[in-house]
Protein backbone atom coordinates (compact mmCIF):
# COMPACT_ATOMS: atom_id res chain seq x y z
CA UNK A 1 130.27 64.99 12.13
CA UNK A 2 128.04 65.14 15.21
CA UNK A 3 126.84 68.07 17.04
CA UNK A 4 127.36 67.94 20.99
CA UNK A 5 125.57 69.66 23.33
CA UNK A 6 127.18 70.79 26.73
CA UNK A 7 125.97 72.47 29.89
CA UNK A 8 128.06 74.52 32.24
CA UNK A 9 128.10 73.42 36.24
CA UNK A 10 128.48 77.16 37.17
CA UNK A 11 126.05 79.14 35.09
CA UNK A 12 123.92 76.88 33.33
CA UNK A 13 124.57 77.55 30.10
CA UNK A 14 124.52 75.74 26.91
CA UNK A 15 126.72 75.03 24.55
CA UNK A 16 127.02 73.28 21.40
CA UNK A 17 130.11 71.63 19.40
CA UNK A 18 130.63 69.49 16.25
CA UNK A 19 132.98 66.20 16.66
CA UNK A 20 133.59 63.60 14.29
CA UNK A 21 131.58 60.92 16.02
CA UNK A 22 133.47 59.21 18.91
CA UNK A 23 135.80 61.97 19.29
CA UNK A 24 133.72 64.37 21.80
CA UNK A 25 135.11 65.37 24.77
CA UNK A 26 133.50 64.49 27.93
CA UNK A 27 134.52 67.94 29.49
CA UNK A 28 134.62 71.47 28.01
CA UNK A 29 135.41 74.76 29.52
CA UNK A 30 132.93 77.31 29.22
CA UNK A 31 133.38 79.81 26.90
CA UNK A 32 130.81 82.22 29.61
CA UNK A 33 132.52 81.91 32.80
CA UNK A 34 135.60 79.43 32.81
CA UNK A 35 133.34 76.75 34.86
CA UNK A 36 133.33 72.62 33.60
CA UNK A 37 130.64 72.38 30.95
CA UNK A 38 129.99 68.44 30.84
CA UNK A 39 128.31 66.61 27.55
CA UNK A 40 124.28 66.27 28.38
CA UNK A 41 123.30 63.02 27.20
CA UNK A 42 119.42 63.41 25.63
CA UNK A 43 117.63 62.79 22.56
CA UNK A 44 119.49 61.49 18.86
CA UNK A 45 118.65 61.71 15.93
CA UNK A 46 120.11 59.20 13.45
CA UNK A 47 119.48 60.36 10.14
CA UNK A 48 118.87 57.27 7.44
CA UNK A 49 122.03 57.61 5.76
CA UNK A 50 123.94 56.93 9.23
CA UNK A 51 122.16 53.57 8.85
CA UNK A 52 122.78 49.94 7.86
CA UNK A 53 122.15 50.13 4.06
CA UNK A 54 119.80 46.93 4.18
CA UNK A 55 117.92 48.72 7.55
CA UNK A 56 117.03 51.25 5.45
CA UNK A 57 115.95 49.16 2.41
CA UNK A 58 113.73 47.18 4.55
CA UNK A 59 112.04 49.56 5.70
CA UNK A 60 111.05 51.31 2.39
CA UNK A 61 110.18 47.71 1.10
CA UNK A 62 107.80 47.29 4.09
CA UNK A 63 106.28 50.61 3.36
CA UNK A 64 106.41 49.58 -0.45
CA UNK A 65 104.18 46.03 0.45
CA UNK A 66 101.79 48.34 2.21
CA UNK A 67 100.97 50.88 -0.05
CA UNK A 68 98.36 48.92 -1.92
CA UNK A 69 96.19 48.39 1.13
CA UNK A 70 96.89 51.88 2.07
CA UNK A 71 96.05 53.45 -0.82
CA UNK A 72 92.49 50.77 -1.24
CA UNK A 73 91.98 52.22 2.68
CA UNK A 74 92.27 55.94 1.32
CA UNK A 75 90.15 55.48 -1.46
CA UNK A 76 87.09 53.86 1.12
CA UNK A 77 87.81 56.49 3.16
CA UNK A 78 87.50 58.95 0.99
CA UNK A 79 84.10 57.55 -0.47
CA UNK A 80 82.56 57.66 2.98
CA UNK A 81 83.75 61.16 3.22
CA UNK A 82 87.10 61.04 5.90
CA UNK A 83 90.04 62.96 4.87
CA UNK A 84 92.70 60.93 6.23
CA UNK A 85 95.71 63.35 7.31
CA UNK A 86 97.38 60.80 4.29
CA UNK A 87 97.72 57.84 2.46
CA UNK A 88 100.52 55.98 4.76
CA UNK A 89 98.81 54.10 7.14
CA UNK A 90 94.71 55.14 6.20
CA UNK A 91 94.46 51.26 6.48
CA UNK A 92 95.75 50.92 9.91
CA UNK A 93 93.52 54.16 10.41
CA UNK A 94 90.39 52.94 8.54
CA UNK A 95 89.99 50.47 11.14
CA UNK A 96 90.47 53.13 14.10
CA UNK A 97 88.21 55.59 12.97
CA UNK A 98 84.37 56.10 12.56
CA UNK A 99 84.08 59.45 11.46
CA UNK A 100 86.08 63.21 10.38
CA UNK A 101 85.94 63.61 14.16
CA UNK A 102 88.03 61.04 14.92
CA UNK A 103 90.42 61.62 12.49
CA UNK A 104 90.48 65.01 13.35
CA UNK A 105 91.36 65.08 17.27
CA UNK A 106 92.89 61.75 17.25
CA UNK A 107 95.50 63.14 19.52
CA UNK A 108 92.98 64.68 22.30
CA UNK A 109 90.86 61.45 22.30
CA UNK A 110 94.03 58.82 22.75
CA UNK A 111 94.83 60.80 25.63
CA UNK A 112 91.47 60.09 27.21
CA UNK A 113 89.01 63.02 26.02
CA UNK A 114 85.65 61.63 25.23
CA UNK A 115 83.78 62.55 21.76
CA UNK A 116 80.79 63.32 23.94
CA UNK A 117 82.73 66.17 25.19
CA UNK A 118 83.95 67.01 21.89
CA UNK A 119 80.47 67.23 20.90
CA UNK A 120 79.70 69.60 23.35
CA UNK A 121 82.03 71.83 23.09
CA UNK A 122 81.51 72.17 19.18
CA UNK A 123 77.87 72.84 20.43
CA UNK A 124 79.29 75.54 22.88
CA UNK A 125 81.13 77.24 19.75
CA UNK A 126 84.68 76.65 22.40
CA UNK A 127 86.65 74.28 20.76
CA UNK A 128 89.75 75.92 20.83
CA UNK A 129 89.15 76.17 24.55
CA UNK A 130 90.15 73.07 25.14
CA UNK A 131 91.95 71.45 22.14
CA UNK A 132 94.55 74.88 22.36
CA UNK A 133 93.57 76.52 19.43
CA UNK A 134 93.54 73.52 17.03
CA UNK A 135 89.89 73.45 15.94
């Protein structure tokens, strides 16, 4: 089963119905005001189990290779005194990051903030000012 989401030409609203997969309608009527409510086409989710079985089994076998690496990464990481967020992927992250900092407001500096700002708004006690309350 699938869950279909529909919006109303008329009045805008939203509605949502379950289908066995490939049997939605294209069309609904809407249960608010009679109007055509078409299917809205957006973002899906395929869960794992909807997979290939050997898709899925891949991937946990790539993740399986990695984790010795990743967990060596965490370890060095965690000598030099970094609290990666955890240990998938600290050695893809080891070699991002210099300090806590980094790790920390990864987010706000990949989308072009600069540390030296960072630093000086730590200084000016208004972090959340500009990171939105995540401090």
């Amino acid at each position: 089963m699938a869950a279909y989401i529909y919006r109303c030409a008329q009045c805008g609203e939203t509605l949502e119905h379950t289908y066995p997969i490939g049997t939605a309608q294209r069309v609904r009527v809407c249960k608010t005001c009679g109007g055509l409510a078409r299917q809205v086409l957006g973002h899906v989710n395929i869960q794992p189990s909807a997979l290939d079985r050997s898709t899925v089994l891949r991937t946990q076998l790539a993740d399986e290779r990695q984790m010795p690496s990743d967990h060596a990464a965490y370890r060095r990481m965690r000598r030099r005194g970094l609290q990666p967020p955890t240990v998938k992927g600290s050695a893809r992250l080891e070699n991002e990051v210099g300090d806590q900092i980094d790790i920390k407001h990864r987010d706000f500096l990949a989308k072009g903030g600069s540390k030296g700002r960072l630093m000086e708004v730590y200084e000016e006690g208004a972090v959340s000012a500009i990171l939105g309350g995540a401090a």
